[in-house]
C-alpha atoms as a PDB file:
ATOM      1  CA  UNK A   1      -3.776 -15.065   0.336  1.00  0.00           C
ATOM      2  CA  UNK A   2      -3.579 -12.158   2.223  1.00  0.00           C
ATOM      3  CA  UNK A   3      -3.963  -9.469  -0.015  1.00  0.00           C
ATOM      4  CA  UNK A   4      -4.470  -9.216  -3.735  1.00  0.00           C
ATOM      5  CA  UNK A   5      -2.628  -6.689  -6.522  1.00  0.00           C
ATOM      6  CA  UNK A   6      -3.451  -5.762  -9.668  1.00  0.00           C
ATOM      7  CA  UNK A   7      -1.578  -4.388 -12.916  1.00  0.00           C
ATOM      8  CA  UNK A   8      -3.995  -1.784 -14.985  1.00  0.00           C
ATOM      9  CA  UNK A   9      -3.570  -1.937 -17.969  1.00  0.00           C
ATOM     10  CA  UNK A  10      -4.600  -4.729 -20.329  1.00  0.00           C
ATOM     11  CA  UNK A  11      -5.659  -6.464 -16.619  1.00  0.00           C
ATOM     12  CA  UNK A  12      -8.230  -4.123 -15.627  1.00  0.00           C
ATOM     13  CA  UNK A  13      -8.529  -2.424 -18.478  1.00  0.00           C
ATOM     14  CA  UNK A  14      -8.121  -2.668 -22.378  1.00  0.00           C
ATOM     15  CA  UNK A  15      -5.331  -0.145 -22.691  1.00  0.00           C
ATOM     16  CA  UNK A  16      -2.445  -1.440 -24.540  1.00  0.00           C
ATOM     17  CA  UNK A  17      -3.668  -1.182 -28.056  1.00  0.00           C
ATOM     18  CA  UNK A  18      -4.047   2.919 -26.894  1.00  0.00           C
ATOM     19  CA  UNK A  19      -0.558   3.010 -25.621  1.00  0.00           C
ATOM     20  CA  UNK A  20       1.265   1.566 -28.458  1.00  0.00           C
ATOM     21  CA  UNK A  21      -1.138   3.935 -30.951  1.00  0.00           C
ATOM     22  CA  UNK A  22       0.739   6.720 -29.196  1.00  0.00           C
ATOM     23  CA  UNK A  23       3.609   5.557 -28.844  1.00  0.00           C
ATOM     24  CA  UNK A  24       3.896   4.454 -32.857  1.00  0.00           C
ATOM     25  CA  UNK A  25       2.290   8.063 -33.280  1.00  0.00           C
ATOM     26  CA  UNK A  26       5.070  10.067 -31.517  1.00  0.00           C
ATOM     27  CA  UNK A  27       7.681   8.385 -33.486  1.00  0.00           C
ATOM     28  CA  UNK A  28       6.118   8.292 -36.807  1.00  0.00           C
ATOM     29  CA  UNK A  29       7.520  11.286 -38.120  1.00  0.00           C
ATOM     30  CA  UNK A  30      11.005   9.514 -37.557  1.00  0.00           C
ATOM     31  CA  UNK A  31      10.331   7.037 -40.314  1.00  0.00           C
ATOM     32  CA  UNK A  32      10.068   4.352 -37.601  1.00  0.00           C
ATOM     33  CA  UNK A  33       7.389   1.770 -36.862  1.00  0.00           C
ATOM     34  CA  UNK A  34       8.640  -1.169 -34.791  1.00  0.00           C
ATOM     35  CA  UNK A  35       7.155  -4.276 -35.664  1.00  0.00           C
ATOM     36  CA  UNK A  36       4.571  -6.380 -33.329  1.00  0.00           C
ATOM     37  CA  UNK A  37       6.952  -8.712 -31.891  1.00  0.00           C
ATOM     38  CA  UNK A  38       9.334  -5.490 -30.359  1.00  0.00           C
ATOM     39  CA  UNK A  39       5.984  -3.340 -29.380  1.00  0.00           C
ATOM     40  CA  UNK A  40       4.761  -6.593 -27.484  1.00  0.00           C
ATOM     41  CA  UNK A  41       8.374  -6.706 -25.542  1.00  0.00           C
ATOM     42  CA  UNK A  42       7.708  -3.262 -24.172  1.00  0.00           C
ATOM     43  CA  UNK A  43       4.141  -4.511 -22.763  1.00  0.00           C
ATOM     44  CA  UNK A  44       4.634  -3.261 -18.607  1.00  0.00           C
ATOM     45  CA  UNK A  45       7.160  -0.901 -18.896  1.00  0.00           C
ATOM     46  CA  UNK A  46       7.130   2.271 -17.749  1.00  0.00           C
ATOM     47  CA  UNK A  47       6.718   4.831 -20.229  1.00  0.00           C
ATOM     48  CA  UNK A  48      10.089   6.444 -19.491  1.00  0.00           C
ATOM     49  CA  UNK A  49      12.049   2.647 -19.832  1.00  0.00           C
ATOM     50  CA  UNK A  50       9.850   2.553 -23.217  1.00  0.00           C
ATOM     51  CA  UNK A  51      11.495   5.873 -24.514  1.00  0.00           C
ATOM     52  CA  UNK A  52      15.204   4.927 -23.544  1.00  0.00           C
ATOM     53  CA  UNK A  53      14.611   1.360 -25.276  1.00  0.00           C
ATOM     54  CA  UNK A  54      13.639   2.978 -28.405  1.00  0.00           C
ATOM     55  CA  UNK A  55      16.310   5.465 -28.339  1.00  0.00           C
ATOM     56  CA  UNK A  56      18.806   2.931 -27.749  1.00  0.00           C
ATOM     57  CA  UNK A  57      17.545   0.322 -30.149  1.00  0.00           C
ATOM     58  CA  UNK A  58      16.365   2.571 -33.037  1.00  0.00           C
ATOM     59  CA  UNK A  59      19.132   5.237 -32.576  1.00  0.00           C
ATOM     60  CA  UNK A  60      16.703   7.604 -32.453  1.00  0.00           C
ATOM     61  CA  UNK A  61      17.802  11.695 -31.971  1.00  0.00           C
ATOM     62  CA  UNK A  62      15.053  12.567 -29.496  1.00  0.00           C
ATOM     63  CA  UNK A  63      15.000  13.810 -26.078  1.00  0.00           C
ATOM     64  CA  UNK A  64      13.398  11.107 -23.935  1.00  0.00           C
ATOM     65  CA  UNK A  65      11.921  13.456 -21.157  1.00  0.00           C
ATOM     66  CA  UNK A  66      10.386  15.574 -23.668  1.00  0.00           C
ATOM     67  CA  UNK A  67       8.712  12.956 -25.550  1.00  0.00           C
ATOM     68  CA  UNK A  68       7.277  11.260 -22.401  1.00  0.00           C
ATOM     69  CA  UNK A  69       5.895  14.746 -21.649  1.00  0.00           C
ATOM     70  CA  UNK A  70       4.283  14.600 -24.830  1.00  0.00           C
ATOM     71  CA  UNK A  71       2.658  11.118 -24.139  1.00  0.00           C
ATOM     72  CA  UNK A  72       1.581  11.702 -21.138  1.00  0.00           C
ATOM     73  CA  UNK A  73      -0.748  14.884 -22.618  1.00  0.00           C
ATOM     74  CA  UNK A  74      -1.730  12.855 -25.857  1.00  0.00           C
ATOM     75  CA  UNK A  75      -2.893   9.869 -23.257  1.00  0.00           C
ATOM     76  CA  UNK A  76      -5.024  11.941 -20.905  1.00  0.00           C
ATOM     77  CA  UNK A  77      -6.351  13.694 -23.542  1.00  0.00           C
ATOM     78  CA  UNK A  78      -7.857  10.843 -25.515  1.00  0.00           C
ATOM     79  CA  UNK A  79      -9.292   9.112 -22.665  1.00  0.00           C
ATOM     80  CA  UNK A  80     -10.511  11.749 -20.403  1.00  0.00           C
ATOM     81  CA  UNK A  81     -13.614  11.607 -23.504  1.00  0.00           C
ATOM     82  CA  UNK A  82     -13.328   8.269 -23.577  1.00  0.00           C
ATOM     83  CA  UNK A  83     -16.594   5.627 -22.163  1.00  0.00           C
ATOM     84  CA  UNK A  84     -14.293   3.030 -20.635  1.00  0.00           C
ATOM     85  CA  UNK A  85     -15.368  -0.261 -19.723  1.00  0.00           C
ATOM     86  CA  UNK A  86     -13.810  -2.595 -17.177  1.00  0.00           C
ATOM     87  CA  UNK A  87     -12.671  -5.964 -18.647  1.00  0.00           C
ATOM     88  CA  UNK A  88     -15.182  -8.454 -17.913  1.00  0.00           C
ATOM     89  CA  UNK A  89     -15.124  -9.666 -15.000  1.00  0.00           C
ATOM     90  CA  UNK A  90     -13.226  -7.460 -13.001  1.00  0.00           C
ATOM     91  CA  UNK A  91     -16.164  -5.659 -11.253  1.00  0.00           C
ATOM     92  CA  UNK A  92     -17.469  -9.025  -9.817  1.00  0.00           C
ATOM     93  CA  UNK A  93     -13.757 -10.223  -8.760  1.00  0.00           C
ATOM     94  CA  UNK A  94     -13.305  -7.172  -7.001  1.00  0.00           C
ATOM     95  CA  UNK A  95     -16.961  -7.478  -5.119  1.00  0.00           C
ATOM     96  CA  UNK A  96     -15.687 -11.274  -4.412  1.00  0.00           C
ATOM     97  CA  UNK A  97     -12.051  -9.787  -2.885  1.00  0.00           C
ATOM     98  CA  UNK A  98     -13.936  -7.160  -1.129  1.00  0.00           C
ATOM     99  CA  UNK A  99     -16.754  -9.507   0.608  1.00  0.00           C
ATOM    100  CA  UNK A 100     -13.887 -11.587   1.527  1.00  0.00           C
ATOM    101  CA  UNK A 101     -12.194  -8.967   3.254  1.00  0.00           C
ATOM    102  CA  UNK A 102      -9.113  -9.218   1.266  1.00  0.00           C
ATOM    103  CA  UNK A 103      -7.252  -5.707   0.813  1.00  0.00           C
ATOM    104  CA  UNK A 104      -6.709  -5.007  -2.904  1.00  0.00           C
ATOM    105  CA  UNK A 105      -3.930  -2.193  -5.074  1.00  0.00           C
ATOM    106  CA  UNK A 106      -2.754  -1.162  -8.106  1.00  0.00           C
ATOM    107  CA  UNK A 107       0.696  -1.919  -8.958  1.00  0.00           C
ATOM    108  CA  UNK A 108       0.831  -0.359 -12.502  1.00  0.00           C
ATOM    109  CA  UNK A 109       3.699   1.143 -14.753  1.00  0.00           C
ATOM    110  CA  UNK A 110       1.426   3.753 -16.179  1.00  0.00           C
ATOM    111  CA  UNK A 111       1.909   7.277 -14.670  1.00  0.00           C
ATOM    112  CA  UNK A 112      -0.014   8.147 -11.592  1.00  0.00           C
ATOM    113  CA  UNK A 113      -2.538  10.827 -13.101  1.00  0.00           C
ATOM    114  CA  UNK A 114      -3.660   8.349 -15.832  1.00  0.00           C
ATOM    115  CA  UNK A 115      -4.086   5.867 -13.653  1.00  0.00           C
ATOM    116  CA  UNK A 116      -6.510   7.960 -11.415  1.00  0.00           C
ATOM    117  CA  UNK A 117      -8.134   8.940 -14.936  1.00  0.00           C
ATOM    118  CA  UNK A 118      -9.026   5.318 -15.144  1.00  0.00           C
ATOM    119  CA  UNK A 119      -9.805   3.892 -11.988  1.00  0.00           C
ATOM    120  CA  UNK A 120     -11.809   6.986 -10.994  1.00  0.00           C
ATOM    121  CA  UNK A 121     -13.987   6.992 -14.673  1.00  0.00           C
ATOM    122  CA  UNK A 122     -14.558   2.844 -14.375  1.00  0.00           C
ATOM    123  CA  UNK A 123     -16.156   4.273 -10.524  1.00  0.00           C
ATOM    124  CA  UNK A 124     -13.681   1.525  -8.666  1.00  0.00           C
ATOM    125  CA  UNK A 125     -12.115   3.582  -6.145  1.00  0.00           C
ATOM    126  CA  UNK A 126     -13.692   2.320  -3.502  1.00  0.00           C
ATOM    127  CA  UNK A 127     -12.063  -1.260  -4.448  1.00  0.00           C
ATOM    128  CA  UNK A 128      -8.572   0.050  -3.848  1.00  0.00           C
ATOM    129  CA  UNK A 129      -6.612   0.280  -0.675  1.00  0.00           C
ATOM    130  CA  UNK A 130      -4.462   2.746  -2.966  1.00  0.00           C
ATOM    131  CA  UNK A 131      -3.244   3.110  -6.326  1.00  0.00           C
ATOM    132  CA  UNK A 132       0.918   3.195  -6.816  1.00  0.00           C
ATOM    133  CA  UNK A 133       2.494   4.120  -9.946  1.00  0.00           C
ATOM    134  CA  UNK A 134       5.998   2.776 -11.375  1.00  0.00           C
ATOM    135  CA  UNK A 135       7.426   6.635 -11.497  1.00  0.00           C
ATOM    136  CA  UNK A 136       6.869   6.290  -7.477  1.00  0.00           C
ATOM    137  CA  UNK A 137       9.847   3.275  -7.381  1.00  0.00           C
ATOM    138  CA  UNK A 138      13.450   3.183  -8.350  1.00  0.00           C
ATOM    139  CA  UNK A 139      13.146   0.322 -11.186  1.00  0.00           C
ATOM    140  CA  UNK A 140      10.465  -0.590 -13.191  1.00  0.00           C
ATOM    141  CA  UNK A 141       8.595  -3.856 -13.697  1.00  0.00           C
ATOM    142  CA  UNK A 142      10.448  -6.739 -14.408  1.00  0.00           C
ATOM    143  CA  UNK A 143      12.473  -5.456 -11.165  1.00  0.00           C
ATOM    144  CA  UNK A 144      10.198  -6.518  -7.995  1.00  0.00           C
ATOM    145  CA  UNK A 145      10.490  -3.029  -6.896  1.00  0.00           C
ATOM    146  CA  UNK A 146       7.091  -2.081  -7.185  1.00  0.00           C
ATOM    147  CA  UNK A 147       5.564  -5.440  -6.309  1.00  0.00           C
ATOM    148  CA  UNK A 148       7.669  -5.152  -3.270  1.00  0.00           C
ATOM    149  CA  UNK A 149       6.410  -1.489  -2.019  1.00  0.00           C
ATOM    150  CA  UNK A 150       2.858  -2.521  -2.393  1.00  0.00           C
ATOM    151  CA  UNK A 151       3.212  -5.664  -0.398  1.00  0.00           C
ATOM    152  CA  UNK A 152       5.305  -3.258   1.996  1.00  0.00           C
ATOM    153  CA  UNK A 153       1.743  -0.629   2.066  1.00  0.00           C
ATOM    154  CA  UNK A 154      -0.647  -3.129   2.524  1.00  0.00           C
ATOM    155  CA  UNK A 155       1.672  -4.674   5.865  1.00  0.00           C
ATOM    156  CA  UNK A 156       1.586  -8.534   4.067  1.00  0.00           C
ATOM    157  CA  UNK A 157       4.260 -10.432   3.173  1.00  0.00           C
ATOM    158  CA  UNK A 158       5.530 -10.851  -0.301  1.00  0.00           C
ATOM    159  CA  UNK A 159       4.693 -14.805  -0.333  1.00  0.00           C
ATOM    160  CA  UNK A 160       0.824 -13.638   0.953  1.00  0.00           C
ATOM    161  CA  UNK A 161       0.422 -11.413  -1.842  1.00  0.00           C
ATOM    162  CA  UNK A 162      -1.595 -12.702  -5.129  1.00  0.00           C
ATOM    163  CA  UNK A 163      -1.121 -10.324  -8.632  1.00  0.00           C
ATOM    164  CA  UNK A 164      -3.452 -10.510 -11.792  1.00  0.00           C
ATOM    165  CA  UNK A 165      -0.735  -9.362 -14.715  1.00  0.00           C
ATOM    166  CA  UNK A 166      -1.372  -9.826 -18.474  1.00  0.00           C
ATOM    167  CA  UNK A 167       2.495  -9.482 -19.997  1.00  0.00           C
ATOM    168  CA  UNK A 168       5.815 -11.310 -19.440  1.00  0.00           C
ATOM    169  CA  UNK A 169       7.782  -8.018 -17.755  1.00  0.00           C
ATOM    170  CA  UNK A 170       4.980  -8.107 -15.227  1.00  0.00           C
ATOM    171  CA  UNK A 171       4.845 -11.682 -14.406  1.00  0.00           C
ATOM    172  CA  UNK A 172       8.168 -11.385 -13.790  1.00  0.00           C
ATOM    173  CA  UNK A 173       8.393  -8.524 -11.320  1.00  0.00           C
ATOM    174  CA  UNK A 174       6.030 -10.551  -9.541  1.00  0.00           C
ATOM    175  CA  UNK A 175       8.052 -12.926  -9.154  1.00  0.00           C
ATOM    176  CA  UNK A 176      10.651 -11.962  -8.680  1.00  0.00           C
ATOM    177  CA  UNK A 177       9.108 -10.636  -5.637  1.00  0.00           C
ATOM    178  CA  UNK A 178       8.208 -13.308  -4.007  1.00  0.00           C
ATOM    179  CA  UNK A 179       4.395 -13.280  -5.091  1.00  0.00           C
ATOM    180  CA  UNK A 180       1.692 -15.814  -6.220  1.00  0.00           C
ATOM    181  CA  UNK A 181       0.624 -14.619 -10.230  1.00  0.00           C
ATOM    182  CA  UNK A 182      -1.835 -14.929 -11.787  1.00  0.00           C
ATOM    183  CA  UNK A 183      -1.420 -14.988 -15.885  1.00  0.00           C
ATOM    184  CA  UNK A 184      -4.135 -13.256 -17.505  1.00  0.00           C
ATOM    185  CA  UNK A 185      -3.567 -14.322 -21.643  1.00  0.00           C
ATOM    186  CA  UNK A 186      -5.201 -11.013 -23.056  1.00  0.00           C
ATOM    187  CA  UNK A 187      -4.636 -11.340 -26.598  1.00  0.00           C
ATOM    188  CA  UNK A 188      -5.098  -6.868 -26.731  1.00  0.00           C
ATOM    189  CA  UNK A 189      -1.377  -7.322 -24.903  1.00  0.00           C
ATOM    190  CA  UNK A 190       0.184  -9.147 -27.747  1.00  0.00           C
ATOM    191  CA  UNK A 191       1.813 -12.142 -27.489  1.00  0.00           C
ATOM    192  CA  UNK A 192       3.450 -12.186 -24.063  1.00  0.00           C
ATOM    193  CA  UNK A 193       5.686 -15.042 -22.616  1.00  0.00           C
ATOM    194  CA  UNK A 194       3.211 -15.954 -19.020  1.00  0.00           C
ATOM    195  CA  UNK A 195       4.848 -19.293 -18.264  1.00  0.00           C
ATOM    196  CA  UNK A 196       6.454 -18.282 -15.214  1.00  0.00           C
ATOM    197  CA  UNK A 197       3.017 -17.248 -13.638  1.00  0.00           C
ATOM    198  CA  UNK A 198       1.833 -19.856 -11.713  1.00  0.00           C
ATOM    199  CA  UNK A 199      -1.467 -19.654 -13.006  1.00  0.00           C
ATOM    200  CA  UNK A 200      -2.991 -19.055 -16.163  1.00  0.00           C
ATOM    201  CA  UNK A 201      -6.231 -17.828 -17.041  1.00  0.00           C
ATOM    202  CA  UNK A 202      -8.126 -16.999 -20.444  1.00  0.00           C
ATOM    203  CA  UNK A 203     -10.951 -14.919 -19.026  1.00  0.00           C
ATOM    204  CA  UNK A 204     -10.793 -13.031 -15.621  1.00  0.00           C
ATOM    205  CA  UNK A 205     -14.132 -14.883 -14.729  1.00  0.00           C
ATOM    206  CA  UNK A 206     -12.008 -18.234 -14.367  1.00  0.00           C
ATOM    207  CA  UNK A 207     -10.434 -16.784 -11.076  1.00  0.00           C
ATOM    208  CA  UNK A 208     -12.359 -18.074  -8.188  1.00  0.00           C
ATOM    209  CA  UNK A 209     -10.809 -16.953  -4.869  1.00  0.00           C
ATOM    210  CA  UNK A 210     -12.037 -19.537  -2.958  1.00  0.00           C
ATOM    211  CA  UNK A 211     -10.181 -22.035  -4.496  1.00  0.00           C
ATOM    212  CA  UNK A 212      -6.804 -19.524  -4.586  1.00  0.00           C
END
């Protein structure tokens, strides 16, 4: 292991229940609700691959830029006066990565000023070699595309890279990418298929690096 990369949210954070909130909110006064099971297919996709997928799906008459404009607003606004907490563990895995001198990044599909929001109120900057967005690649997680770029801007090798991800369209951009994962089973992400991470872990405190 030559470098380590982490997904945000429902990894690092708690955030999915807040995302789908939104995204059920926006679309609410369409007389649609999608049930569980479709919400929890959507878990790591970019908000803009969310919006086309329920436009396509649910037929919906909406324009897709101007709704993810409109979630983008509603999701900085409610957690800019938000306390956030870290999920457990993920203070002291970072101390571990950094006292082993093992670079660290976020890989996330949320968009670039949220992620900031987060990472800069849970005070973990300092963690972070840098912080890359999936509106910075061409195709969003499951492709390996941004998986790939990270690996690419921390100078490792795909096969040296270990990521923490919590749903199935992560795990598989991983991957797909030629990565080690790590499944995280967060049950705030839904159900998500994580059999095709290599390893699988309840609580971020099972991860012990020395034995990755």
């Amino acid at each position: 292991m030559k470098a380590f990369i982490f997904d945000m949210d429902g990894v690092i954070i708690d955030s999915e229940p807040l995302h789908n909130k939104i995204v059920i909110d926006l679309i609410h006064d369409l007389n649609i609700i999608p049930d569980e099971r479709y919400l929890d297919s959507l878990c790591g996709l970019t908000i803009t691959h969310i919006f086309n997928n329920l436009k396509k799906d649910y037929n919906l008459n909406i324009s897709v830029e101007d709704t993810v404009n409109k979630y983008d607003r509603q999701l900085i606004e409610r957690t800019s006066c938000m306390q956030l907490e870290a999920i457990t563990g993920i203070p002291e895995l970072l101390l571990n990565l950094q006292k082993a001198s093992i670079p660290t990044a976020v890989a996330s599909s949320s968009p670039m000023e949220f992620i900031k929001v987060i990472i800069n109120n849970l005070n973990l900057n300092n963690y972070f070699q840098f912080l890359l967005s999936g509106d910075e690649v061409e195709h969003g997680k499951p492709a390996p595309d941004i998986y790939l770029t990270a690996a690419k801007r921390l100078d490792v090798l795909p096969s040296d890279c270990f990521v923490l991800e919590d749903s199935h369209n992560g795990a598989t951009a991983a991957k797909r990418a030629g990565m080690t994962c790590i499944g995280f089973q967060n049950p705030n992400s839904g159900k998500q298929d994580l059999s095709i991470a290599d390893v699988l872990v309840n609580t971020i405190t099972q991860i012990d690096i020395d034995k990755l």
